[in-house]
N, C-alpha and C. Protein backbone atom coordinates (compact mmCIF):
# COMPACT_ATOMS: atom_id res chain seq x y z
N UNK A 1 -119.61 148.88 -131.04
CA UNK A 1 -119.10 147.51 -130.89
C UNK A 1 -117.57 147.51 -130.87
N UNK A 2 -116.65 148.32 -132.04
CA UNK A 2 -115.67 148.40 -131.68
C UNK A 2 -115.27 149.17 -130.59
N UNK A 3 -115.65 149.54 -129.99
CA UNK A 3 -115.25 150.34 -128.63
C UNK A 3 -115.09 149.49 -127.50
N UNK A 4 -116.11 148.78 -127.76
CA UNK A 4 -116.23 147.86 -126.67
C UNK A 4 -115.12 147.04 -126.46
N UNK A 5 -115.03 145.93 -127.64
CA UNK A 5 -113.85 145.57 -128.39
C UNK A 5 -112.60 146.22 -127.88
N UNK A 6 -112.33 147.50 -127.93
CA UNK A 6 -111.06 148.30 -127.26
C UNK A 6 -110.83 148.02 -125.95
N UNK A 7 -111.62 148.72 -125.42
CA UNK A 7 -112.12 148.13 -123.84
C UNK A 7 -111.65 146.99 -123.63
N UNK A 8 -112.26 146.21 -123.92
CA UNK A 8 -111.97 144.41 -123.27
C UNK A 8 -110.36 144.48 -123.73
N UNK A 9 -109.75 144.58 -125.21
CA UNK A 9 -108.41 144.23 -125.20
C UNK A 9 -107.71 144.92 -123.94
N UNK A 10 -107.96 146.56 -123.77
CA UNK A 10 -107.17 147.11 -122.37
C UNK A 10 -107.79 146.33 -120.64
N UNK A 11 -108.73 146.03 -120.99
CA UNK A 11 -108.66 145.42 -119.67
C UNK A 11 -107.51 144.07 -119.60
N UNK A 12 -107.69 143.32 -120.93
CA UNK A 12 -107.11 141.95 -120.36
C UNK A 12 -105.63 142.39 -120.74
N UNK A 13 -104.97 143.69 -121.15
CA UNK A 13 -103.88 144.36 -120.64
C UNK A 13 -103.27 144.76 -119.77
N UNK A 14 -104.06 145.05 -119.02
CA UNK A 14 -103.98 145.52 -117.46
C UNK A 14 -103.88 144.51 -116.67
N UNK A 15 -104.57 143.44 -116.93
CA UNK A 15 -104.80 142.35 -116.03
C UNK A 15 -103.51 141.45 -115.97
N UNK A 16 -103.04 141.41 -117.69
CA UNK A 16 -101.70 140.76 -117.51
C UNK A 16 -100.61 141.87 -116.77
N UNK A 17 -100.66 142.60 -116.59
CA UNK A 17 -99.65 143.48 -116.17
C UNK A 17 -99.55 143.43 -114.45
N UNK A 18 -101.21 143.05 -114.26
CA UNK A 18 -101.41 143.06 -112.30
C UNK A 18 -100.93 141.63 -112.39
N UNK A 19 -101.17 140.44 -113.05
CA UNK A 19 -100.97 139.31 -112.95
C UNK A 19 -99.01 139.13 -113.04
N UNK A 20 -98.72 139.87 -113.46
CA UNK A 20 -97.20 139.70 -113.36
C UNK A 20 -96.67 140.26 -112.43
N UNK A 21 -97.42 141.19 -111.83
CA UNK A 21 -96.83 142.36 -110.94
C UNK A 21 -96.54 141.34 -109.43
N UNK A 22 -98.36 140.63 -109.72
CA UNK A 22 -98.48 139.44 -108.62
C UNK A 22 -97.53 138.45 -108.46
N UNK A 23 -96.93 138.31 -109.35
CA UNK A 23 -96.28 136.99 -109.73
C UNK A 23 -94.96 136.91 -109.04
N UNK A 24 -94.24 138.23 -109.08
CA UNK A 24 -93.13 138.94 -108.74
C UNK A 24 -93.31 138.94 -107.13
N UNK A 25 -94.13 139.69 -107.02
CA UNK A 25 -94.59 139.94 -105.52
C UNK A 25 -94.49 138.58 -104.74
N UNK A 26 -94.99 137.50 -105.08
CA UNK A 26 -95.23 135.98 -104.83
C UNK A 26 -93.82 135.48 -104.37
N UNK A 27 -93.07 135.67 -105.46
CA UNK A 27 -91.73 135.04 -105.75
C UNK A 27 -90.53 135.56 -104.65
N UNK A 28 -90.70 137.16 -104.31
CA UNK A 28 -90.38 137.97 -103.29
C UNK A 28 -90.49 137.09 -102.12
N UNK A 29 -91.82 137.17 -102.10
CA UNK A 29 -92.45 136.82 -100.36
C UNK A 29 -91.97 135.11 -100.29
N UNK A 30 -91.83 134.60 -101.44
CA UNK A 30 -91.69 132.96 -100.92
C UNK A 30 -90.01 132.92 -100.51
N UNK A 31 -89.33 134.13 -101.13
CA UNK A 31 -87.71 133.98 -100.90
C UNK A 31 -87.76 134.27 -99.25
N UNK A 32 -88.33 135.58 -99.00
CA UNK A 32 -88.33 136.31 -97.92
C UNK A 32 -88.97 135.18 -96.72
N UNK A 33 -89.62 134.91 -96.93
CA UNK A 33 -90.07 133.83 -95.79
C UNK A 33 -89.05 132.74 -95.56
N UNK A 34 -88.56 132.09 -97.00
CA UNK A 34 -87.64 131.20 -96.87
C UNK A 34 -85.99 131.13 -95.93
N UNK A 35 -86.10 131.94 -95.95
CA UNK A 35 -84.82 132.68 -95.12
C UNK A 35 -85.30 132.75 -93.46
């Protein structure tokens, strides 16, 4: 059970990390188009 437990905290680690990565990426492309 605690393993599992481990697991899920590193996933929703990862996820914030793609979710920011996205975020960035977003912010890029809305400048880049804007121009």
């Amino acid at each position: 059970m605690a393993s599992a437990l481990k697991q899920y905290e590193h996933l929703k680690l990862q996820l914030r990390q793609i979710h920011g990565c996205t975020l960035v990426l977003q912010s890029f492309w809305v400048r880049f188009s804007a121009s």
